[in-house]
PDB file of N, CA and C in Angstrom:
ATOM      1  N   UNK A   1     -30.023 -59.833 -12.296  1.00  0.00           N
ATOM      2  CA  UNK A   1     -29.013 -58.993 -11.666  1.00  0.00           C
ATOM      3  C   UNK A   1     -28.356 -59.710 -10.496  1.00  0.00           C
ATOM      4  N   UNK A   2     -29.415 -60.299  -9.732  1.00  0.00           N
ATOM      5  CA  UNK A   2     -28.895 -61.059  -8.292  1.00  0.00           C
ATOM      6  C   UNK A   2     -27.990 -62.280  -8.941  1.00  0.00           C
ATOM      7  N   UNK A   3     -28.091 -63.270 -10.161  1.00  0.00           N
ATOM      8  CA  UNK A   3     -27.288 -63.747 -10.618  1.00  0.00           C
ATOM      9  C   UNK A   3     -25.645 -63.361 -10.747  1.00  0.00           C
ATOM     10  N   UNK A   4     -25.701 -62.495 -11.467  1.00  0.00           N
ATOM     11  CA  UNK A   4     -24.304 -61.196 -12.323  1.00  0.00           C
ATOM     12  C   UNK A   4     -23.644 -61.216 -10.855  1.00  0.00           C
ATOM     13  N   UNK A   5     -24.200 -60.957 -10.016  1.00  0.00           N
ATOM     14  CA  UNK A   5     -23.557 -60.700  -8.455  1.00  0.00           C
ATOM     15  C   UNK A   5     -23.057 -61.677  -7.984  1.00  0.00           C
ATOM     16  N   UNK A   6     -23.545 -62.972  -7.684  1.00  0.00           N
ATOM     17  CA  UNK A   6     -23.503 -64.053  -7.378  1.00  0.00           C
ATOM     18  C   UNK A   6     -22.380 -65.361  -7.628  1.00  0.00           C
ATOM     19  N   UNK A   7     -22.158 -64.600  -9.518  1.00  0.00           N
ATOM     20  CA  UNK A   7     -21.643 -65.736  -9.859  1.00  0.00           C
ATOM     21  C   UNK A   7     -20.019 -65.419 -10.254  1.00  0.00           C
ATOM     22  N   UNK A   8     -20.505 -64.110 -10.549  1.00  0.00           N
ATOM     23  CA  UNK A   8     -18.982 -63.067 -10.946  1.00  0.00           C
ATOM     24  C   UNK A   8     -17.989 -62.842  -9.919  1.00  0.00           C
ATOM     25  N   UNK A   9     -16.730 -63.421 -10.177  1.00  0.00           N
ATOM     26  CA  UNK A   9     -15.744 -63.841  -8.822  1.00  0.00           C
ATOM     27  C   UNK A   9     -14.503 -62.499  -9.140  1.00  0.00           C
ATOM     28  N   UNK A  10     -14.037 -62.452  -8.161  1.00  0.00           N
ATOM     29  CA  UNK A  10     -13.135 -61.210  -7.905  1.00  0.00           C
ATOM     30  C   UNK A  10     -12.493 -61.708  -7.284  1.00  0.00           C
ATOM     31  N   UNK A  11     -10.963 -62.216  -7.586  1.00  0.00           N
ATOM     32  CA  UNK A  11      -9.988 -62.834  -7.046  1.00  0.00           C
ATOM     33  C   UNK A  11     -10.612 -64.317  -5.496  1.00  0.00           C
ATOM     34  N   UNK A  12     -11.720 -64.465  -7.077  1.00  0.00           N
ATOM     35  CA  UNK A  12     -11.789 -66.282  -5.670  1.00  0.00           C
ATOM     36  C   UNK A  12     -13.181 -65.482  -4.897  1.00  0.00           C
ATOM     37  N   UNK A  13     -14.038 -64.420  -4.912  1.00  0.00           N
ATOM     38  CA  UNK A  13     -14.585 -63.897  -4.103  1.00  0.00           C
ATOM     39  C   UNK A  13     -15.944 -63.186  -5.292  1.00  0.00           C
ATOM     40  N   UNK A  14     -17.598 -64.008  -4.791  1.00  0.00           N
ATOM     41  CA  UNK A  14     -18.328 -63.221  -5.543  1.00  0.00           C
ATOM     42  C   UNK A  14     -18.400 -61.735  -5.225  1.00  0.00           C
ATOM     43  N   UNK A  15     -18.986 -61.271  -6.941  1.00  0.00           N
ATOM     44  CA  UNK A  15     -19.080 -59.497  -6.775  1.00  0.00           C
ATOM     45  C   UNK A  15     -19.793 -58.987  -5.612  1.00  0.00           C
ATOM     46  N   UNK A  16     -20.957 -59.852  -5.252  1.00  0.00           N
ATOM     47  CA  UNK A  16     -21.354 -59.764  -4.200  1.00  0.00           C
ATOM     48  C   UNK A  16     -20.823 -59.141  -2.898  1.00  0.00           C
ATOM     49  N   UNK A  17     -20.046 -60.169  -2.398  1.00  0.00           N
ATOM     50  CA  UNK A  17     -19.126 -60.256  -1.550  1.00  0.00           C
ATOM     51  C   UNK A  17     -17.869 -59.564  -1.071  1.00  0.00           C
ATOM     52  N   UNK A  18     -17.381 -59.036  -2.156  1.00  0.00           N
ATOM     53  CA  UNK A  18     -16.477 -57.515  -2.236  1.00  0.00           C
ATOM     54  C   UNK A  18     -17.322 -56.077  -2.437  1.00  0.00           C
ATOM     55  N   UNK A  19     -18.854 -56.539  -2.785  1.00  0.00           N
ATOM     56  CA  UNK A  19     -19.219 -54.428  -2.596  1.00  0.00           C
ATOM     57  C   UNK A  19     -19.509 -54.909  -1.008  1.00  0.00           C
ATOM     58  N   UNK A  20     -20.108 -55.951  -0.595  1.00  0.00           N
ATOM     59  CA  UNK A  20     -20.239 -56.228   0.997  1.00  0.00           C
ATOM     60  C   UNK A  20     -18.989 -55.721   2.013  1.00  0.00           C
ATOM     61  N   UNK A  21     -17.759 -56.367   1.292  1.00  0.00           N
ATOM     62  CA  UNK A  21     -16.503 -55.911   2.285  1.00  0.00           C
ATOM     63  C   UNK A  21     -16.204 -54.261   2.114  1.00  0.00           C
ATOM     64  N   UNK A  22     -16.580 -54.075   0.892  1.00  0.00           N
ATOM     65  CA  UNK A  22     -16.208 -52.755   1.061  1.00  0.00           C
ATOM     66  C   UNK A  22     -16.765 -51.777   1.576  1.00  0.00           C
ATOM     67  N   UNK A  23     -18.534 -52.089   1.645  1.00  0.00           N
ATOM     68  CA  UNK A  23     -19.059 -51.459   2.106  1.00  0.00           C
ATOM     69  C   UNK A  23     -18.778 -51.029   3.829  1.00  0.00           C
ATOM     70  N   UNK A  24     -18.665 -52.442   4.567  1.00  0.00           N
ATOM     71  CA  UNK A  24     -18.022 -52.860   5.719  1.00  0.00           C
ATOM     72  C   UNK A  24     -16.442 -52.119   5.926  1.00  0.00           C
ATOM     73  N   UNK A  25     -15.597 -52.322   5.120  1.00  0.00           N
ATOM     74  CA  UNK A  25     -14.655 -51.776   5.408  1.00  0.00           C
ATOM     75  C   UNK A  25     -14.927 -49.914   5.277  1.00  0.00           C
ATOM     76  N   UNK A  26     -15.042 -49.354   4.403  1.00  0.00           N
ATOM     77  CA  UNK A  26     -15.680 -48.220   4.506  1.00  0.00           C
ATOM     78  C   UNK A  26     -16.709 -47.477   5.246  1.00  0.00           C
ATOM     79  N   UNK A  27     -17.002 -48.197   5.670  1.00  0.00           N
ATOM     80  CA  UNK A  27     -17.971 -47.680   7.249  1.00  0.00           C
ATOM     81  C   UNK A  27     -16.905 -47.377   8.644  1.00  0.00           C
ATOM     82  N   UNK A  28     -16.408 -48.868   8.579  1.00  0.00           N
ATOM     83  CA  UNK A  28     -15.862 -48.736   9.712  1.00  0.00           C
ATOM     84  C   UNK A  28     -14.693 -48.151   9.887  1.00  0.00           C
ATOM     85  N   UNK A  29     -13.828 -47.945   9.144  1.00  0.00           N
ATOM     86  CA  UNK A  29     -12.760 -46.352   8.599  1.00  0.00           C
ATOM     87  C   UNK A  29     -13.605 -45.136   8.987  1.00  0.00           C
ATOM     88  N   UNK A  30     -14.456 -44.741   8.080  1.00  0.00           N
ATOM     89  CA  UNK A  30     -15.210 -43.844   8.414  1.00  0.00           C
ATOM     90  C   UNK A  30     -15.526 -43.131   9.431  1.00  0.00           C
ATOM     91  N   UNK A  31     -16.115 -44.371  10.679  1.00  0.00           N
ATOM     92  CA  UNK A  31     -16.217 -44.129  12.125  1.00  0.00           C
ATOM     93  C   UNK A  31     -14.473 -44.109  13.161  1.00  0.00           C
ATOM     94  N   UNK A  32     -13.808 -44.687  12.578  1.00  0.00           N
ATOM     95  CA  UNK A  32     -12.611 -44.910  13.393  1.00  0.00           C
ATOM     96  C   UNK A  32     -11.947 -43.400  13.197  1.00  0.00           C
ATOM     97  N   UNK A  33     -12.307 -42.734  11.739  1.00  0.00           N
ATOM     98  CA  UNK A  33     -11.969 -41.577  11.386  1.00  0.00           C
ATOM     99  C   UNK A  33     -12.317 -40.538  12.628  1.00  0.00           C
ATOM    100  N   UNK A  34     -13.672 -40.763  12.551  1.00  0.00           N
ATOM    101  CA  UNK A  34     -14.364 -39.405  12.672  1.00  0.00           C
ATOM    102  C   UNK A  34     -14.210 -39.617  14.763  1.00  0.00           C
ATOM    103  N   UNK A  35     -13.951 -40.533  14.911  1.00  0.00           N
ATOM    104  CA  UNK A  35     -13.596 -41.211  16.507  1.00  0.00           C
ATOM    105  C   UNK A  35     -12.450 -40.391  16.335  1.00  0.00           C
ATOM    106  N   UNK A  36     -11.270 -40.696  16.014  1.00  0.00           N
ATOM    107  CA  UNK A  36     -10.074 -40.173  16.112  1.00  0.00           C
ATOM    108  C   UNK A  36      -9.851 -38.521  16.062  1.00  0.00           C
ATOM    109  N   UNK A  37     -10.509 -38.030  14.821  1.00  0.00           N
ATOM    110  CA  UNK A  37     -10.874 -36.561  14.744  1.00  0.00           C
ATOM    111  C   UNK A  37     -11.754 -35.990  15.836  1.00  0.00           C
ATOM    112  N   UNK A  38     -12.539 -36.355  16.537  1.00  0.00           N
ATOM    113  CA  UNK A  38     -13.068 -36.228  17.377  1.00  0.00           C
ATOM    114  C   UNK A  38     -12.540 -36.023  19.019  1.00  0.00           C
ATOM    115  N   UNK A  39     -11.539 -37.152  18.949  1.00  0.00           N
ATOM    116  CA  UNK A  39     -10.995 -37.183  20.248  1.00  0.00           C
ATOM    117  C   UNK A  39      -9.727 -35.912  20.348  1.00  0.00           C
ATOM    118  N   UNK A  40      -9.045 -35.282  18.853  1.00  0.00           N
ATOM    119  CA  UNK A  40      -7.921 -34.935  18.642  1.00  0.00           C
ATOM    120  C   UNK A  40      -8.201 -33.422  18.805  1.00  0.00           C
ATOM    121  N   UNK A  41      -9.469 -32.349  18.327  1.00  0.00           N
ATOM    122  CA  UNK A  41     -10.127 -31.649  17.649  1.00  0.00           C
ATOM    123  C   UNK A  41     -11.308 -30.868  19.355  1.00  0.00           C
ATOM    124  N   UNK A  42     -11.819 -32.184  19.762  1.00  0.00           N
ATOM    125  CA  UNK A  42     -12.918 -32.056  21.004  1.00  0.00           C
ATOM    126  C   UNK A  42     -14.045 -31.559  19.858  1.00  0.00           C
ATOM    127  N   UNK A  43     -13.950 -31.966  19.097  1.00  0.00           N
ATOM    128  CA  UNK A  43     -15.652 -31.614  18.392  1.00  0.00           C
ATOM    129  C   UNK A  43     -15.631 -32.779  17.136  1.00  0.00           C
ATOM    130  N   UNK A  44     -17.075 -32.674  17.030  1.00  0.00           N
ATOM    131  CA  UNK A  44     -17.241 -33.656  15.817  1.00  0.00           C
ATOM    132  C   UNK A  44     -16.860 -33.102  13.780  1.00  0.00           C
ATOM    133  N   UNK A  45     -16.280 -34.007  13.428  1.00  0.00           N
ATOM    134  CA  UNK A  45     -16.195 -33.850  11.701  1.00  0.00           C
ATOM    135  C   UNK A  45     -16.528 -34.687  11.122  1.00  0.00           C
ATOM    136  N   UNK A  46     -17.329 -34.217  10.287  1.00  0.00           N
ATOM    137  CA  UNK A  46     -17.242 -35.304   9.011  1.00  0.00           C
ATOM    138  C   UNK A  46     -15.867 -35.245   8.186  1.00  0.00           C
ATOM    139  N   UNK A  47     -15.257 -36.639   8.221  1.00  0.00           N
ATOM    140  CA  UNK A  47     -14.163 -37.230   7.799  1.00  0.00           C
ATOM    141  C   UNK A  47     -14.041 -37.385   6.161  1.00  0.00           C
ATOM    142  N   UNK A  48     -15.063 -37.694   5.633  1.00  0.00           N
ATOM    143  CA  UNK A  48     -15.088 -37.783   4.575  1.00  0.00           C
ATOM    144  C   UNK A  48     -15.102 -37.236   3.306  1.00  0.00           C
ATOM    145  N   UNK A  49     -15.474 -37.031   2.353  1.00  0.00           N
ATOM    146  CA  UNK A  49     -16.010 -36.425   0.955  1.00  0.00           C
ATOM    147  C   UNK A  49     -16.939 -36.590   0.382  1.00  0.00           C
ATOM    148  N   UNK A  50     -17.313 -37.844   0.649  1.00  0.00           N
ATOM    149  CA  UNK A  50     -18.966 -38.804   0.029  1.00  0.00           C
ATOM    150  C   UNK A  50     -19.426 -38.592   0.889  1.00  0.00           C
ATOM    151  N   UNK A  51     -20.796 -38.740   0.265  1.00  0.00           N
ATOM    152  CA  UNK A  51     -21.963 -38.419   1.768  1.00  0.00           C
ATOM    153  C   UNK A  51     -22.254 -39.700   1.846  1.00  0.00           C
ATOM    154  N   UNK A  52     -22.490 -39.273   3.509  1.00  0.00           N
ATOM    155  CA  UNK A  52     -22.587 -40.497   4.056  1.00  0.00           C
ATOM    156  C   UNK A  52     -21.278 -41.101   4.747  1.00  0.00           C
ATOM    157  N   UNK A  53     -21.262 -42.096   5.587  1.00  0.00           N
ATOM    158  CA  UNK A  53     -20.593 -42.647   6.394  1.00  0.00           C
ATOM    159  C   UNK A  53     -19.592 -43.527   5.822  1.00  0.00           C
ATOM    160  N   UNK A  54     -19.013 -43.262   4.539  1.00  0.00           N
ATOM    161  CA  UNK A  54     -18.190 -43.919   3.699  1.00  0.00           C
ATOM    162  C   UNK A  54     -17.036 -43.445   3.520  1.00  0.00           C
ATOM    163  N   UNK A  55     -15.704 -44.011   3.606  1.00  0.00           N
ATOM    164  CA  UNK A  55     -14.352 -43.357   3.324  1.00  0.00           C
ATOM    165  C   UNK A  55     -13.897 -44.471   2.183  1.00  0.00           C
ATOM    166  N   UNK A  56     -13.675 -44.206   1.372  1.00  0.00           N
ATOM    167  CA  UNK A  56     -13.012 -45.330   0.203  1.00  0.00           C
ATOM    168  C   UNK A  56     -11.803 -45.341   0.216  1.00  0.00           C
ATOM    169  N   UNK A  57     -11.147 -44.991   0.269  1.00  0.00           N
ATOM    170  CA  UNK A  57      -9.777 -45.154   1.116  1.00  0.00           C
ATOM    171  C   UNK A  57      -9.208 -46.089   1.891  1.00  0.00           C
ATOM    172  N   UNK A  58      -9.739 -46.057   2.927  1.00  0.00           N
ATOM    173  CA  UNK A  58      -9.992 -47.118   4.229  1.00  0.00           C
ATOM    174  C   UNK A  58     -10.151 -48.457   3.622  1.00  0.00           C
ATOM    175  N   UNK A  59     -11.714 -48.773   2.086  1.00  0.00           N
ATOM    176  CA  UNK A  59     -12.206 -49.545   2.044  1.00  0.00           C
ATOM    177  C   UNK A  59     -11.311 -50.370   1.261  1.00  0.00           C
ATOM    178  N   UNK A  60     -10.584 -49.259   0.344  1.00  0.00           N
ATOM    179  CA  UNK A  60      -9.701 -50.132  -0.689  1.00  0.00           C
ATOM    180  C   UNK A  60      -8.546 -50.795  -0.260  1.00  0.00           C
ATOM    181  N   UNK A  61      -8.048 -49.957   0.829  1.00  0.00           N
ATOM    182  CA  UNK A  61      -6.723 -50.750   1.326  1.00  0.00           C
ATOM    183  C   UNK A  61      -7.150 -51.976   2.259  1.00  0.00           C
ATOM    184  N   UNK A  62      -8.102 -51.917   3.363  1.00  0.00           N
ATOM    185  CA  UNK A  62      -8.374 -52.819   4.065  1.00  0.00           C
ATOM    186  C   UNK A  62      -9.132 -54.384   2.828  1.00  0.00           C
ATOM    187  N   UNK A  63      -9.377 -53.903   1.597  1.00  0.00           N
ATOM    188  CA  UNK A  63     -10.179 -54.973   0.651  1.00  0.00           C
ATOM    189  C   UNK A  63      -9.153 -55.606   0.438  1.00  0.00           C
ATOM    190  N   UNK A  64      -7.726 -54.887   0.134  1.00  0.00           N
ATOM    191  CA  UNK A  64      -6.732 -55.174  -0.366  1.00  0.00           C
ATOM    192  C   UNK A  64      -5.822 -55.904   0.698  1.00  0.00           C
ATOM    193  N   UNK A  65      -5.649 -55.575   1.598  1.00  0.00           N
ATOM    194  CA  UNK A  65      -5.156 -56.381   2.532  1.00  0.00           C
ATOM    195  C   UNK A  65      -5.624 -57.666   2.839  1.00  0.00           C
ATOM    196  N   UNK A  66      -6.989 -57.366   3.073  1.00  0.00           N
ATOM    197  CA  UNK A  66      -7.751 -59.101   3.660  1.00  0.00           C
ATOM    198  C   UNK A  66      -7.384 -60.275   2.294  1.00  0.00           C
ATOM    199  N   UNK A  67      -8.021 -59.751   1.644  1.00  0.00           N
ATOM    200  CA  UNK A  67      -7.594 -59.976   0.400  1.00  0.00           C
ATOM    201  C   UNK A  67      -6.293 -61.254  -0.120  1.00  0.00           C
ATOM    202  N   UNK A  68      -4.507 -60.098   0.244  1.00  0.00           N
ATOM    203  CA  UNK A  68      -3.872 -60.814   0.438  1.00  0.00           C
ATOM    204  C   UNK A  68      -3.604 -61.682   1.373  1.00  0.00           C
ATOM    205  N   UNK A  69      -4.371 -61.541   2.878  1.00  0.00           N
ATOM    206  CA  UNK A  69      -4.166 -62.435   3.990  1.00  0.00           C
ATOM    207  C   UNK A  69      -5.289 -63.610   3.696  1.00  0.00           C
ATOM    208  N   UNK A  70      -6.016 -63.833   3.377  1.00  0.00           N
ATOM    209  CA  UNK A  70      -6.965 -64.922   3.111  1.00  0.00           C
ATOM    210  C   UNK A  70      -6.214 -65.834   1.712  1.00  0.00           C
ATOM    211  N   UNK A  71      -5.749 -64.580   0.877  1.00  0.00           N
ATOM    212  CA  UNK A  71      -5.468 -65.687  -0.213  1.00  0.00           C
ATOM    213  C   UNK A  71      -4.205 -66.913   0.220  1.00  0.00           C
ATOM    214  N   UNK A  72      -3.108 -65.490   1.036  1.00  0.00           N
ATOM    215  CA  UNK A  72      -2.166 -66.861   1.392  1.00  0.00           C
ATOM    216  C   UNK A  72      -2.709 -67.707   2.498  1.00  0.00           C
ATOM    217  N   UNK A  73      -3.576 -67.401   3.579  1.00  0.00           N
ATOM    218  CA  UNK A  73      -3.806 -68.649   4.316  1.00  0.00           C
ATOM    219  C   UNK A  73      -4.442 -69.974   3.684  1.00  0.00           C
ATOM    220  N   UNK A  74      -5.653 -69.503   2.211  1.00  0.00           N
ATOM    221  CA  UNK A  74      -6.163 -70.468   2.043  1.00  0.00           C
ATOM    222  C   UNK A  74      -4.953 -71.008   0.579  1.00  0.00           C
ATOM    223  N   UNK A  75      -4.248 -70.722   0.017  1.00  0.00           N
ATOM    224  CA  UNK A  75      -3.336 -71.205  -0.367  1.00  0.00           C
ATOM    225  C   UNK A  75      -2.352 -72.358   0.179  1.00  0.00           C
ATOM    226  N   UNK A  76      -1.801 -72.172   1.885  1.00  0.00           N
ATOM    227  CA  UNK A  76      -0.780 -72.342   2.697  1.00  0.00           C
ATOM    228  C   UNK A  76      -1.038 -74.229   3.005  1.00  0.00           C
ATOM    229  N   UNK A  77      -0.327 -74.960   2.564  1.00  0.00           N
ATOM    230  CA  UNK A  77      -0.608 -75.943   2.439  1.00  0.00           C
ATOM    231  C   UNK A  77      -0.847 -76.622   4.018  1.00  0.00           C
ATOM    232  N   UNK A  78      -1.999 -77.703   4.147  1.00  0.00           N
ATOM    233  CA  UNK A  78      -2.131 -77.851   5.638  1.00  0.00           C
ATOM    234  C   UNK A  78      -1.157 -78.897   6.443  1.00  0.00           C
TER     235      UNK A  78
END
């Protein structure tokens, strides 16, 4: 299994390495969420739909962004 993860690339990037960002990016949406709702509201919400501290939303666009900013820097001839 730790292989399948390892070796399986997702635009230049093991599978590994994208449930990692997403996980990362989806956390930290999550909290920036529930920060923002918080400050707007004066009480706490859960931001989300999934349990747990995850917004997929957040994770897909921010995957998607880095994504395109890494590909053109490491593209960008030196």
């Amino acid at each position: 299994m730790l292989n399948f993860l390892t070796t399986t690339t997702v635009c230049g990037f093991s599978l590994y390495h994208v449930l990692a960002f997403f996980l990362i990016y989806s956390c930290t949406g999550w909290c920036l969420e529930v920060i923002f709702a918080a400050a707007t509201t004066g009480q706490l919400v859960n931001r989300g739909f999934l349990n747990g501290p995850v917004c997929h939303i957040t994770a897909s666009f921010g995957m998607a962004i880095a994504g395109i900013v890494i590909g053109k820097i490491i593209n960008t001839p030196s």
